[in-house]
C-alpha atoms as a PDB file:
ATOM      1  CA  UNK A   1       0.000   0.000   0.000  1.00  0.00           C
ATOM      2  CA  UNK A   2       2.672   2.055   0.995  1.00  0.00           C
ATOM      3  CA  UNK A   3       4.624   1.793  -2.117  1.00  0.00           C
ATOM      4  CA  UNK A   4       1.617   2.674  -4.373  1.00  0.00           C
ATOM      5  CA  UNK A   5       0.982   5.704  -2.812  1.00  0.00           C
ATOM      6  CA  UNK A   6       4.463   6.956  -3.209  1.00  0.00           C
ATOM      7  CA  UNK A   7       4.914   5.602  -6.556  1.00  0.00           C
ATOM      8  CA  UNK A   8       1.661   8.377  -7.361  1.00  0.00           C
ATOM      9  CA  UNK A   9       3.504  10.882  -6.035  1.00  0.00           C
ATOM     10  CA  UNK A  10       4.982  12.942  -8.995  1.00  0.00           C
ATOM     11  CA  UNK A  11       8.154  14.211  -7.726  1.00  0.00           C
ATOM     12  CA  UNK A  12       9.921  10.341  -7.349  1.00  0.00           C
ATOM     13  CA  UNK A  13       8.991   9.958 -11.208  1.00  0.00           C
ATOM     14  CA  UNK A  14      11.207  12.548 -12.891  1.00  0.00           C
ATOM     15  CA  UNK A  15      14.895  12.593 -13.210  1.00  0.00           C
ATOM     16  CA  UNK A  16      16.206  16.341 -13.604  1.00  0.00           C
ATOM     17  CA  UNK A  17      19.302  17.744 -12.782  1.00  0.00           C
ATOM     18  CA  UNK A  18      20.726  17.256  -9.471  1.00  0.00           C
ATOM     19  CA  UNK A  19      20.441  21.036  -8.764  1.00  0.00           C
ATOM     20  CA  UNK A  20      16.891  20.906  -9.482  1.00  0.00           C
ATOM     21  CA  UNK A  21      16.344  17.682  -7.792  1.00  0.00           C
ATOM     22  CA  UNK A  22      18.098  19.288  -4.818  1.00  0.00           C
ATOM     23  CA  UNK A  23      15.977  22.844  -4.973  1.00  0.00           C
ATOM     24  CA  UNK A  24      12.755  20.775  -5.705  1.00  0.00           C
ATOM     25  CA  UNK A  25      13.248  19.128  -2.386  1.00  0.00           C
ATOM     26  CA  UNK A  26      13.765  21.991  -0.493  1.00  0.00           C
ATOM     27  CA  UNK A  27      10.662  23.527  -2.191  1.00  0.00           C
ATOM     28  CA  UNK A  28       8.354  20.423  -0.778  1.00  0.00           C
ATOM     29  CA  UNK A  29      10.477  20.383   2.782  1.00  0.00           C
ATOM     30  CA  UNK A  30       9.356  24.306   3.188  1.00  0.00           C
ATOM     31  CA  UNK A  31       5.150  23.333   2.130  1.00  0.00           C
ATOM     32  CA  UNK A  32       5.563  20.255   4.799  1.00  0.00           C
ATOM     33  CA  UNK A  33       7.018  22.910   7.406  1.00  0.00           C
ATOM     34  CA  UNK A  34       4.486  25.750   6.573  1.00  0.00           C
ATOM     35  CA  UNK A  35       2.450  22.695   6.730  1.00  0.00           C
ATOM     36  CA  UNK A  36       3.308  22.266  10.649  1.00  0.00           C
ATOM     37  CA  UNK A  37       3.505  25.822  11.123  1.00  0.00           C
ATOM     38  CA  UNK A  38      -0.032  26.767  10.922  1.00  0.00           C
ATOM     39  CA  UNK A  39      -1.455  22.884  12.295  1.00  0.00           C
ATOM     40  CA  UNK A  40       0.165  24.078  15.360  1.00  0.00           C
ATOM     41  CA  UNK A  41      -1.386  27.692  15.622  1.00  0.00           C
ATOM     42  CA  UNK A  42      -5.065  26.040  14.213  1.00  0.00           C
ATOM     43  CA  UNK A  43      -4.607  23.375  16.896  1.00  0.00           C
ATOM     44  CA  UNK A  44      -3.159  25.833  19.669  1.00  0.00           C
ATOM     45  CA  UNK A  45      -6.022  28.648  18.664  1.00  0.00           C
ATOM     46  CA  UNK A  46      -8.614  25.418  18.696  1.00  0.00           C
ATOM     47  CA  UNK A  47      -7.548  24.238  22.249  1.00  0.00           C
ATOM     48  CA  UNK A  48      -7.679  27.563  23.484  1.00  0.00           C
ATOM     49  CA  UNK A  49     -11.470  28.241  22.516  1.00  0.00           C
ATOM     50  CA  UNK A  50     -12.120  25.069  24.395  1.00  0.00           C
ATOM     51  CA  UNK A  51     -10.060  26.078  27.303  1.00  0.00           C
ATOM     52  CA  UNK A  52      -7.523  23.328  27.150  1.00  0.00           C
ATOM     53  CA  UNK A  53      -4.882  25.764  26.380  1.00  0.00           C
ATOM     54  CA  UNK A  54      -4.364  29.222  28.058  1.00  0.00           C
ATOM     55  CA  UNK A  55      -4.097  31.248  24.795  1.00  0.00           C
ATOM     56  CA  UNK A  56      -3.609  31.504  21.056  1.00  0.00           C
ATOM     57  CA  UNK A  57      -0.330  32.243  19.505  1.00  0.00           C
ATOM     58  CA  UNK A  58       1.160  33.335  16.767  1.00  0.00           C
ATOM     59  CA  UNK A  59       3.494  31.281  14.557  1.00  0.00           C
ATOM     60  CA  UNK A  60       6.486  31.676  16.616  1.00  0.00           C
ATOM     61  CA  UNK A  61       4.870  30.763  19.883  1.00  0.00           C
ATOM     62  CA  UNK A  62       2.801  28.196  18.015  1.00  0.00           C
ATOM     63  CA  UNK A  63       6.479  26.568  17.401  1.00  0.00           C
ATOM     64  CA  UNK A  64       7.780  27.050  20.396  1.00  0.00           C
ATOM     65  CA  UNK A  65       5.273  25.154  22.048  1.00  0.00           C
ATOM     66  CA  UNK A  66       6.662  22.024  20.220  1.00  0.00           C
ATOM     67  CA  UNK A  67       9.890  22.346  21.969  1.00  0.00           C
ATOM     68  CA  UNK A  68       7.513  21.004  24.788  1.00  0.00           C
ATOM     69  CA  UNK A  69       7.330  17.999  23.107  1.00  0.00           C
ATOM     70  CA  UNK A  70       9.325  14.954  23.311  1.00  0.00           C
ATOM     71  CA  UNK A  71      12.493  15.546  21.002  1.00  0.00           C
ATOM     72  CA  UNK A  72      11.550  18.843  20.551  1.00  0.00           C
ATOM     73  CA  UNK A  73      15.126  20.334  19.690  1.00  0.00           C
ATOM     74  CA  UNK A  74      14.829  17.946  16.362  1.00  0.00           C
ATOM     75  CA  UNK A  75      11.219  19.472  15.745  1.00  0.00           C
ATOM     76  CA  UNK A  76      11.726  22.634  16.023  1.00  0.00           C
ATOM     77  CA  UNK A  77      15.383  22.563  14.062  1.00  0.00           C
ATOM     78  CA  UNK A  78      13.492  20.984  11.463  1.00  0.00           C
ATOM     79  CA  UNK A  79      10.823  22.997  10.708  1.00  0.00           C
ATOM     80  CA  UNK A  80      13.366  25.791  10.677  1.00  0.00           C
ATOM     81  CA  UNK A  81      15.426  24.203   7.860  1.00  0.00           C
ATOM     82  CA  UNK A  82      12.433  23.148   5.707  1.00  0.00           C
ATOM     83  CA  UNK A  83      11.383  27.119   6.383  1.00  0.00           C
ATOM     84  CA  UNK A  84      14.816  28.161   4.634  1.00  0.00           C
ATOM     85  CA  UNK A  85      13.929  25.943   2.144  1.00  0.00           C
ATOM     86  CA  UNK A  86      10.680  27.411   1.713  1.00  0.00           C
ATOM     87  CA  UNK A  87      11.993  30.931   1.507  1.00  0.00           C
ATOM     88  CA  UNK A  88      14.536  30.303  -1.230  1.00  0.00           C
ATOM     89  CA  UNK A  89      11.778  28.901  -3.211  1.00  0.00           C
ATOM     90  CA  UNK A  90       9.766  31.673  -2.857  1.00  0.00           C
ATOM     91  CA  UNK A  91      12.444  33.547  -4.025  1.00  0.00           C
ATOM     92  CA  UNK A  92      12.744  31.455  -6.895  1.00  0.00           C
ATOM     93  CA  UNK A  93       9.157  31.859  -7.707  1.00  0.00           C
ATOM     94  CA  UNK A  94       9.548  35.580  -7.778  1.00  0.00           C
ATOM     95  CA  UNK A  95      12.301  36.094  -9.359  1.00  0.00           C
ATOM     96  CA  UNK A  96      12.621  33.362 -12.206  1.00  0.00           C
ATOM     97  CA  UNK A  97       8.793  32.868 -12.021  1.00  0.00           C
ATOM     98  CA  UNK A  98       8.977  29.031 -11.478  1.00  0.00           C
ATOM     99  CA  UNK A  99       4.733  29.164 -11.373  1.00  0.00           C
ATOM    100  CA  UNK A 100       4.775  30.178 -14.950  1.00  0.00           C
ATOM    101  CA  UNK A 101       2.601  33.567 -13.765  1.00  0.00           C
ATOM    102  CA  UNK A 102       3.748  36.093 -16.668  1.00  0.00           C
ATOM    103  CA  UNK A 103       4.215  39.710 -16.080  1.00  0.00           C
ATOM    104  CA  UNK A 104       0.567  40.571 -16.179  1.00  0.00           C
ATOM    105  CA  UNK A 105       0.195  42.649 -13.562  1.00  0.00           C
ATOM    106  CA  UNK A 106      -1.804  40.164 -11.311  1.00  0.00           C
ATOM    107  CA  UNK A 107       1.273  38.064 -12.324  1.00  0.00           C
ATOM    108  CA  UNK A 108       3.661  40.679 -10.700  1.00  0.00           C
ATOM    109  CA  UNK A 109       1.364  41.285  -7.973  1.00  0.00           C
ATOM    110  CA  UNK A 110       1.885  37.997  -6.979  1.00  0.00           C
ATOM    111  CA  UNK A 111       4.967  37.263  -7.723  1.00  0.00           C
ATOM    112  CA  UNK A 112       6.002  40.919  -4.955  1.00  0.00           C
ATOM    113  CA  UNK A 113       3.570  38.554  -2.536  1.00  0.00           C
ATOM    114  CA  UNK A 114       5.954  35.369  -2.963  1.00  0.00           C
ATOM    115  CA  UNK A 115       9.385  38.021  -2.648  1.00  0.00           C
ATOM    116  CA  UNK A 116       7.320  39.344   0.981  1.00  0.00           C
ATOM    117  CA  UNK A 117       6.271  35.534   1.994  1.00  0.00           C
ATOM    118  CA  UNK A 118       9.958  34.523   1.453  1.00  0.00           C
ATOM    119  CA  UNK A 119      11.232  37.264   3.932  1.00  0.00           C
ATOM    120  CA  UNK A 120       8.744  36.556   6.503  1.00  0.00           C
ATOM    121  CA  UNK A 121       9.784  32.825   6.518  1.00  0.00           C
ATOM    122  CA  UNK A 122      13.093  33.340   5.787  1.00  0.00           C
ATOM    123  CA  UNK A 123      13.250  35.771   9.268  1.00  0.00           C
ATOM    124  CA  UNK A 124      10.782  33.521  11.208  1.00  0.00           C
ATOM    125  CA  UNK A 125      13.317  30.541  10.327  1.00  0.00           C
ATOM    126  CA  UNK A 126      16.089  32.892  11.473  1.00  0.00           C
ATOM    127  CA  UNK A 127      14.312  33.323  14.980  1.00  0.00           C
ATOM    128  CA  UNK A 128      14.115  30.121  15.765  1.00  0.00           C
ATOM    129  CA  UNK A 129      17.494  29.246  14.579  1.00  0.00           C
ATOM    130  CA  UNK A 130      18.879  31.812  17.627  1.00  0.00           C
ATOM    131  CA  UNK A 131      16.094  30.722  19.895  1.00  0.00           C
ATOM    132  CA  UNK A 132      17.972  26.908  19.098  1.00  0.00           C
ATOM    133  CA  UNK A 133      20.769  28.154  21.011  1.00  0.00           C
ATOM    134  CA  UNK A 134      18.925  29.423  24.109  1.00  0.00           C
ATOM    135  CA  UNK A 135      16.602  26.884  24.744  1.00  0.00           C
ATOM    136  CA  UNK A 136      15.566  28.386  28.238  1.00  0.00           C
ATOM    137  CA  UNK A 137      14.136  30.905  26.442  1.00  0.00           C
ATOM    138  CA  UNK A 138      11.451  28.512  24.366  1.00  0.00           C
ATOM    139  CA  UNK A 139       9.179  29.143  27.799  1.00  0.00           C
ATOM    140  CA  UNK A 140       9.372  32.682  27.593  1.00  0.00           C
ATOM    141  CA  UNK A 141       8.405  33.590  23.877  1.00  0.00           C
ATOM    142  CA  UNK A 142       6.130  37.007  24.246  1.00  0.00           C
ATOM    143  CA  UNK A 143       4.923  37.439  20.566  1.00  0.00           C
ATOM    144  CA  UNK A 144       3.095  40.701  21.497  1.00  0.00           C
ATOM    145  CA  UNK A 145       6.084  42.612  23.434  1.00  0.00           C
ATOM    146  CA  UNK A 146       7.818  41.529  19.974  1.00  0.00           C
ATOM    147  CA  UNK A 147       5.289  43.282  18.126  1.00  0.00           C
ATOM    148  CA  UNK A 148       5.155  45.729  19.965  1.00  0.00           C
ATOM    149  CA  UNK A 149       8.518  46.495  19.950  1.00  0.00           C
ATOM    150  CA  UNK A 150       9.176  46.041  16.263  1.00  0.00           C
ATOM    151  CA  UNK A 151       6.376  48.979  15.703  1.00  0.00           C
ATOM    152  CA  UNK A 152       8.037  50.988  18.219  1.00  0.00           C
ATOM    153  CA  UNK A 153      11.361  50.548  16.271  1.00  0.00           C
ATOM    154  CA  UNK A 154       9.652  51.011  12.456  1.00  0.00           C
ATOM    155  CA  UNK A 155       8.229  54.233  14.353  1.00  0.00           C
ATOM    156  CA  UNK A 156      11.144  55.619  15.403  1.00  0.00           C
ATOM    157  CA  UNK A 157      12.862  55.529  12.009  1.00  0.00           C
ATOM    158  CA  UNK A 158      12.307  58.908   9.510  1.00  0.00           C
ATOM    159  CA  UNK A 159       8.597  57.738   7.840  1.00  0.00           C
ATOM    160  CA  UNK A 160       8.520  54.749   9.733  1.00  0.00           C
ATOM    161  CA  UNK A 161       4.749  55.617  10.340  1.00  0.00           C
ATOM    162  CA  UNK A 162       3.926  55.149   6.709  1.00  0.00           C
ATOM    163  CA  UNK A 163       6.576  52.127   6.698  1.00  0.00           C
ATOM    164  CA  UNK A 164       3.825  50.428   9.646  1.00  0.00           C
ATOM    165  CA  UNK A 165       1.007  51.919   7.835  1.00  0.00           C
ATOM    166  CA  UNK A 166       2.353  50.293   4.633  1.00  0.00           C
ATOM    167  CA  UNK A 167       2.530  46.996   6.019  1.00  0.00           C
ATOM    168  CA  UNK A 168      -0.320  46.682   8.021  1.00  0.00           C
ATOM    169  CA  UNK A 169      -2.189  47.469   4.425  1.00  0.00           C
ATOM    170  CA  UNK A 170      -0.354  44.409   3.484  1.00  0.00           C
ATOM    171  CA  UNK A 171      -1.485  42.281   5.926  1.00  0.00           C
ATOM    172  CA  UNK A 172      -5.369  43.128   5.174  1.00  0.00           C
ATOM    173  CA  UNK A 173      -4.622  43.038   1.143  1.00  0.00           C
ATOM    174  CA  UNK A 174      -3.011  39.241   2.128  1.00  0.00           C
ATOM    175  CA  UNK A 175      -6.600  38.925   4.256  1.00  0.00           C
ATOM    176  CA  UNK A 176      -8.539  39.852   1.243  1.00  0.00           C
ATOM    177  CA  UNK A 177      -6.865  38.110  -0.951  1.00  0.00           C
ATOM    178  CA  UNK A 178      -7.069  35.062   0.781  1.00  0.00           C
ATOM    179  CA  UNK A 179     -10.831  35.375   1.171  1.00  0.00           C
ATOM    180  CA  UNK A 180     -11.177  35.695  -2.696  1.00  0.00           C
ATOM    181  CA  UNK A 181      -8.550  33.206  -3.598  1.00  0.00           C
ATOM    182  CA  UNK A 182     -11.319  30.861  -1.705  1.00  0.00           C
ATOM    183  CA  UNK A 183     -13.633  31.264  -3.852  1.00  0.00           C
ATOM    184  CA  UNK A 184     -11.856  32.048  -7.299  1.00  0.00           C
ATOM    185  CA  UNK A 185      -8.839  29.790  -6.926  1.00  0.00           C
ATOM    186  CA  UNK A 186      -8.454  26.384  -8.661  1.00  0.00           C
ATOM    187  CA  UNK A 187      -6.470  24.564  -5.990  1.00  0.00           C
ATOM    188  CA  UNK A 188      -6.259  21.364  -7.696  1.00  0.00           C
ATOM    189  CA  UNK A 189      -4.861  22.731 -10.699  1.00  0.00           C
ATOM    190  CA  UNK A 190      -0.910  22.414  -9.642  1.00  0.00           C
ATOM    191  CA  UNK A 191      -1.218  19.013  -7.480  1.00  0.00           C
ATOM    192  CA  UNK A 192      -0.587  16.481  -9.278  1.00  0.00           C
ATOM    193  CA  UNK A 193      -2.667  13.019  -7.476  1.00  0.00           C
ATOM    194  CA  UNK A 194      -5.730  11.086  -8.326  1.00  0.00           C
ATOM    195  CA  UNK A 195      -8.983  13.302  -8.984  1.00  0.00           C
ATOM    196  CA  UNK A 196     -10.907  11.223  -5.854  1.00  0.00           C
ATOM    197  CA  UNK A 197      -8.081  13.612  -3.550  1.00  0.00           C
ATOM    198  CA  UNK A 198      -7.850  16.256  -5.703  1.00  0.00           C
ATOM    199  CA  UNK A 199     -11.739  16.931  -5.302  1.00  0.00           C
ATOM    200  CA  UNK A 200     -11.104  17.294  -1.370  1.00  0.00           C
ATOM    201  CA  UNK A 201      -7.943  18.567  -1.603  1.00  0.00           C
ATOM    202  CA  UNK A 202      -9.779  21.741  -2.996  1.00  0.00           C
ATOM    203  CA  UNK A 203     -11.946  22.113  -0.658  1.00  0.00           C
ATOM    204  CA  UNK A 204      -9.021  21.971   2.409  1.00  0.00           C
ATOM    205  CA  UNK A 205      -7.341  23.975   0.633  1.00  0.00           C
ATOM    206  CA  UNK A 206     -10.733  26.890  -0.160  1.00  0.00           C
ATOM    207  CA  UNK A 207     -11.348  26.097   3.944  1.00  0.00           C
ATOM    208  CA  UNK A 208      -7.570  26.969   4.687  1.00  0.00           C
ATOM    209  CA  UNK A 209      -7.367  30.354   2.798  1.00  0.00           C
ATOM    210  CA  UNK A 210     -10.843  31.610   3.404  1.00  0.00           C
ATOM    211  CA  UNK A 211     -10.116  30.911   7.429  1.00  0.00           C
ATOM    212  CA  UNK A 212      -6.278  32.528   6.993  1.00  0.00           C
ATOM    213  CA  UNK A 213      -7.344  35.661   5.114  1.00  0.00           C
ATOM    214  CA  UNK A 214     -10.154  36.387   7.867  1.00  0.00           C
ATOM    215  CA  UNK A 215      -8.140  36.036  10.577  1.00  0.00           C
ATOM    216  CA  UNK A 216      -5.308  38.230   8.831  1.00  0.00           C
ATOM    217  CA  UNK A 217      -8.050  41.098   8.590  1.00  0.00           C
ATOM    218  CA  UNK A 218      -7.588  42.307  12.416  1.00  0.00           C
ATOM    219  CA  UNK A 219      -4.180  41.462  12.125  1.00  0.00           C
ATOM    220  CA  UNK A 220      -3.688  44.322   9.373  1.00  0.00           C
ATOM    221  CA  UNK A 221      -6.261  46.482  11.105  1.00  0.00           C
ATOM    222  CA  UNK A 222      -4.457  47.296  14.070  1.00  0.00           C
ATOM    223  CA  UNK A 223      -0.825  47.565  12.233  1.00  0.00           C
ATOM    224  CA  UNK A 224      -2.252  49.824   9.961  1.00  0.00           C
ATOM    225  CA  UNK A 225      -4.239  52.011  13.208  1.00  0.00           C
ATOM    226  CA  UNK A 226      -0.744  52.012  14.968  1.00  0.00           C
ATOM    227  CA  UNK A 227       1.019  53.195  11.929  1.00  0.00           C
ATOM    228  CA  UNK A 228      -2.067  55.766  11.724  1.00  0.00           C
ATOM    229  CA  UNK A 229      -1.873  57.001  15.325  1.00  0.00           C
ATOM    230  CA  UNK A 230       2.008  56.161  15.760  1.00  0.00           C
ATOM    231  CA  UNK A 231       1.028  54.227  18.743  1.00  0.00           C
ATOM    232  CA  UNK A 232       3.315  50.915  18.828  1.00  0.00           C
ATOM    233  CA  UNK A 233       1.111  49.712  21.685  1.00  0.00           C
ATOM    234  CA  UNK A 234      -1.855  48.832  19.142  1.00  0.00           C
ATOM    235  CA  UNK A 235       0.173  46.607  17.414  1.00  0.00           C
ATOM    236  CA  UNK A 236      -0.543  43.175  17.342  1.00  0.00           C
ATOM    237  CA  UNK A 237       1.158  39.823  15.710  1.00  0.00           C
ATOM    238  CA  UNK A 238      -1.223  36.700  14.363  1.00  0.00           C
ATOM    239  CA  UNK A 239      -1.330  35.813  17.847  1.00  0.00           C
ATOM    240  CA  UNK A 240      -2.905  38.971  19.036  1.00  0.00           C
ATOM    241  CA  UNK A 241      -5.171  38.895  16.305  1.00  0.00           C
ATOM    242  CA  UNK A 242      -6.454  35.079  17.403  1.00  0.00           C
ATOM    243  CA  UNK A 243      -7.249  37.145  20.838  1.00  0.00           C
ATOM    244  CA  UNK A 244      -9.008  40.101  19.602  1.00  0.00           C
ATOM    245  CA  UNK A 245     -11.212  37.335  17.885  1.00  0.00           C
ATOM    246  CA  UNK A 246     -11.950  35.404  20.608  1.00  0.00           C
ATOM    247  CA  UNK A 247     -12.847  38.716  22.939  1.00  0.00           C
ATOM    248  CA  UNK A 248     -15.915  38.999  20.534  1.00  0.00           C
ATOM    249  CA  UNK A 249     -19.601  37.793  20.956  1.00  0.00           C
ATOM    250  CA  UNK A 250     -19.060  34.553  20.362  1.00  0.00           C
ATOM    251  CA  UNK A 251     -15.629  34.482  20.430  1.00  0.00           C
ATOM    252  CA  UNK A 252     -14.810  31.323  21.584  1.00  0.00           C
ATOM    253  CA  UNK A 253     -16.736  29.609  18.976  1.00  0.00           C
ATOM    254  CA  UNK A 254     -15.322  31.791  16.285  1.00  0.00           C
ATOM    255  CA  UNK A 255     -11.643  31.120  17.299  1.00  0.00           C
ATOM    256  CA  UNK A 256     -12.328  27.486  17.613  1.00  0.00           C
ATOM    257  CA  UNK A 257     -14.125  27.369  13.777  1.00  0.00           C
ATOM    258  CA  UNK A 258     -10.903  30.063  12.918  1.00  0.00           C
ATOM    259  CA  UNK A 259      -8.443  27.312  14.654  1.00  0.00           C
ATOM    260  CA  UNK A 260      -9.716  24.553  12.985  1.00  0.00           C
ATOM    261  CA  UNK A 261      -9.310  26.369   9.623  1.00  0.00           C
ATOM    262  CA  UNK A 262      -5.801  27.571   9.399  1.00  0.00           C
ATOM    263  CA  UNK A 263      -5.189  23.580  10.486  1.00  0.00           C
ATOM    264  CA  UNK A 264      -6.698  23.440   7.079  1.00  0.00           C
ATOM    265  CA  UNK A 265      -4.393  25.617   5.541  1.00  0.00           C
ATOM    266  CA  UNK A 266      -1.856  24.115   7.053  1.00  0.00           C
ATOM    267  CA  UNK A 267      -3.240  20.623   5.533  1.00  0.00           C
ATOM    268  CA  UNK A 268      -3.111  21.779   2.456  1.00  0.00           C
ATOM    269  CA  UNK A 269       0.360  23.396   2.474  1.00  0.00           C
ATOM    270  CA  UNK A 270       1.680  19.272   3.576  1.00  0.00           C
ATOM    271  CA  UNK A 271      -0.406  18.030   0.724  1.00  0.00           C
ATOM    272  CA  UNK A 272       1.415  20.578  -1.247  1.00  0.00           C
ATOM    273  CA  UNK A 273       4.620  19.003   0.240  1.00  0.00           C
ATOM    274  CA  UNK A 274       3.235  16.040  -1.005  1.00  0.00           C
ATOM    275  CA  UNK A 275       1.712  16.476  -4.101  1.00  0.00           C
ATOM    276  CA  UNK A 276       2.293  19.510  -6.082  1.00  0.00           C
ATOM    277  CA  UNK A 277       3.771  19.787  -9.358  1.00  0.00           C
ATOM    278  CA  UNK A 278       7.475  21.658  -8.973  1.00  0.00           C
ATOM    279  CA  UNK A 279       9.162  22.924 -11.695  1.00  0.00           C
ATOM    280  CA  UNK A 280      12.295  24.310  -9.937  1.00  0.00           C
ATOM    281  CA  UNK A 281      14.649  26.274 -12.913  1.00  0.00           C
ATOM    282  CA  UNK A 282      18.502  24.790 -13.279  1.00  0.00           C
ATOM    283  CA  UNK A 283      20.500  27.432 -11.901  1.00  0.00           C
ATOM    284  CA  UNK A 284      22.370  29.238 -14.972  1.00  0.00           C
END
C-alpha cells in the first residue's frame, strides 16, 4: 500500500538535474514545514477556545510550544530548515517565475507577494534558529512585546509611520486576498494526485485560505491604526489577532471554527509538500 501511494507521487517519477532535484526538495520540505507551522497555531487557537490551552499564539509561539514535546530540539530545528527551504523557493518563484505567472500585472502582484512571503519565513526561520541556542528561552516567547517592539522601532525611524502603515495594508490586502482566492482559486490545478483527492484537496485547501485571510483582517487592522496614530502599543502579531477574535460575541466559537481552519491551511500546504507539481529552474 505504501509503495503505491508513493509511486503516485509525482516528484519520485522525474529525473532532472541534481540542482533541481536538490531545490525541488527543499521547495516540498518548506510546504511540509508551513504545513506544521499553521497545524500548530489552528490546533493551539482550537484548544484555546475550548479552554484546554491558556491562549492563542502566533506562529512563533505556536512553534515554540513544540519544543515542549518529546524531542523537541529535532522538531523545532526541522521545521526551521524546511522554512529556509521554503523561503529560497519563494524567491525562486519571484524572481525566475517558477509558477509560470507572466508579467501581467496580477502576475507581478503575486509574484512581490511570494518576494514578501519569502522574507517573513526566511526571518521567522532565522528566529528560531537563535532561539535553538537558548533553549531556556522557548518558555518565555512574548509574541506581542515583539510586536510591539518592532512597531516601536519602524516608528522611530524617519517615515517609519507610513513604513507600519504600509505593512499593516499588506497584511489586510493578504486577508482579502485570501478570502477571494477561496472562492476564485483552482487549488487542484498544480497538485498532481488522483482526482478522488484532488476533489477534497480543494476544498481543504478553499477552507484553509478563506479561514487565513479572515483572521489576517484584524491582524492588518491594528498595524495599519498604529502606523495611523504612531502608537506601537496597538500593534498586534497573528497571535494577538487570534485574541481580539476570541474577545468577541461569540468568540470562543469563532476562534475554535478560525483554529480549525488555518489547520486546514496548514493541511493543504503538507499536501502541497506532497503532491504539487514543482518545476524548480537549473541554476544558470
Amino acid at each position: 500500500m505504501i509503495s503505491g501511494l508513493l509511486g503516485r507521487l509525482p516528484w519520485l517519477k522525474k529525473t532532472p538535474s541534481k540542482p533541481a532535484v536538490a531545490l525541488e526538495w527543499a521547495a516540498r520540505a518548506g510546504y511540509a514545514s508551513r504545513g506544521f507551522v499553521y497545524l500548530s497555531i489552528g490546533g493551539l487557537a482550537a484548544s484555546a477556545a475550548v479552554e484546554l490551552a491558556r491562549t492563542p499564539a502566533g506562529a512563533k509561539g505556536a512553534i515554540v510550544a513544540l519544543a515542549h514535546w518529546p524531542l523537541g530540539f529535532v522538531w523545532v530545528t526541522l521545521i526551521a530548515v524546511g522554512l529556509i527551504g521554503f523561503a529560497i523557493w519563494r524567491g525562486l518563484q519571484s524572481v525566475f517565475d517558477a509558477d509560470h505567472q507572466g508579467k501581467t500585472a496580477k502576475g507581478i502582484a503575486s509574484r512581490i507577494g511570494q518576494a514578501i512571503s519569502g522574507i517573513v519565513y526566511g526571518a521567522l526561520a532565522w528566529s528560531l534558529l537563535e532561539l535553538l541556542d537558548e533553549l531556556e528561552d522557548f518558555g518565555e516567547a512574548d509574541e506581542a512585546q515583539t510586536a510591539r517592539e518592532s512597531a516601536a522601532d519602524l516608528l522611530s525611524l524617519p517615515f517609519g509611520q507610513w513604513v507600519l502603515l504600509v505593512v499593516g495594508l499588506f497584511v489586510l490586502g493578504v486577508g482579502i486576498g485570501g478570502v477571494v482566492q477561496a472562492f476564485r482559486t483552482d487549488f487542484g490545478k498544480r497538485l498532481g494526485c488522483r482526482a478522488g483527492v484532488k476533489r477534497w484537496a480543494c476544498w481543504v485547501g478553499r477552507i484553509g485560505y478563506g479561514m487565513r485571510g479572515l483572521a489576517f483582517l484584524p491582524l492588518g487592522f491594528t498595524l495599519a491604526r498604529a502606523g495611523l496614530d504612531q502608537r506601537a502599543a496597538e500593534a498586534r502579531n497573528l497571535g494577538g489577532a487570534l485574541q481580539t477574535l476570541e474577545a468577541q460575541p461569540f468568540g470562543s466559537a469563532v476562534l475554535f471554527v478560525t483554529g480549525l481552519g488555518l489547520a486546514a491551511f496548514g493541511l493543504y500546504a503538507v499536501l502541497e509538500a506532497l503532491w504539487r507539481r514543482i518545476d524548480a529552474p537549473d541554476p544558470v
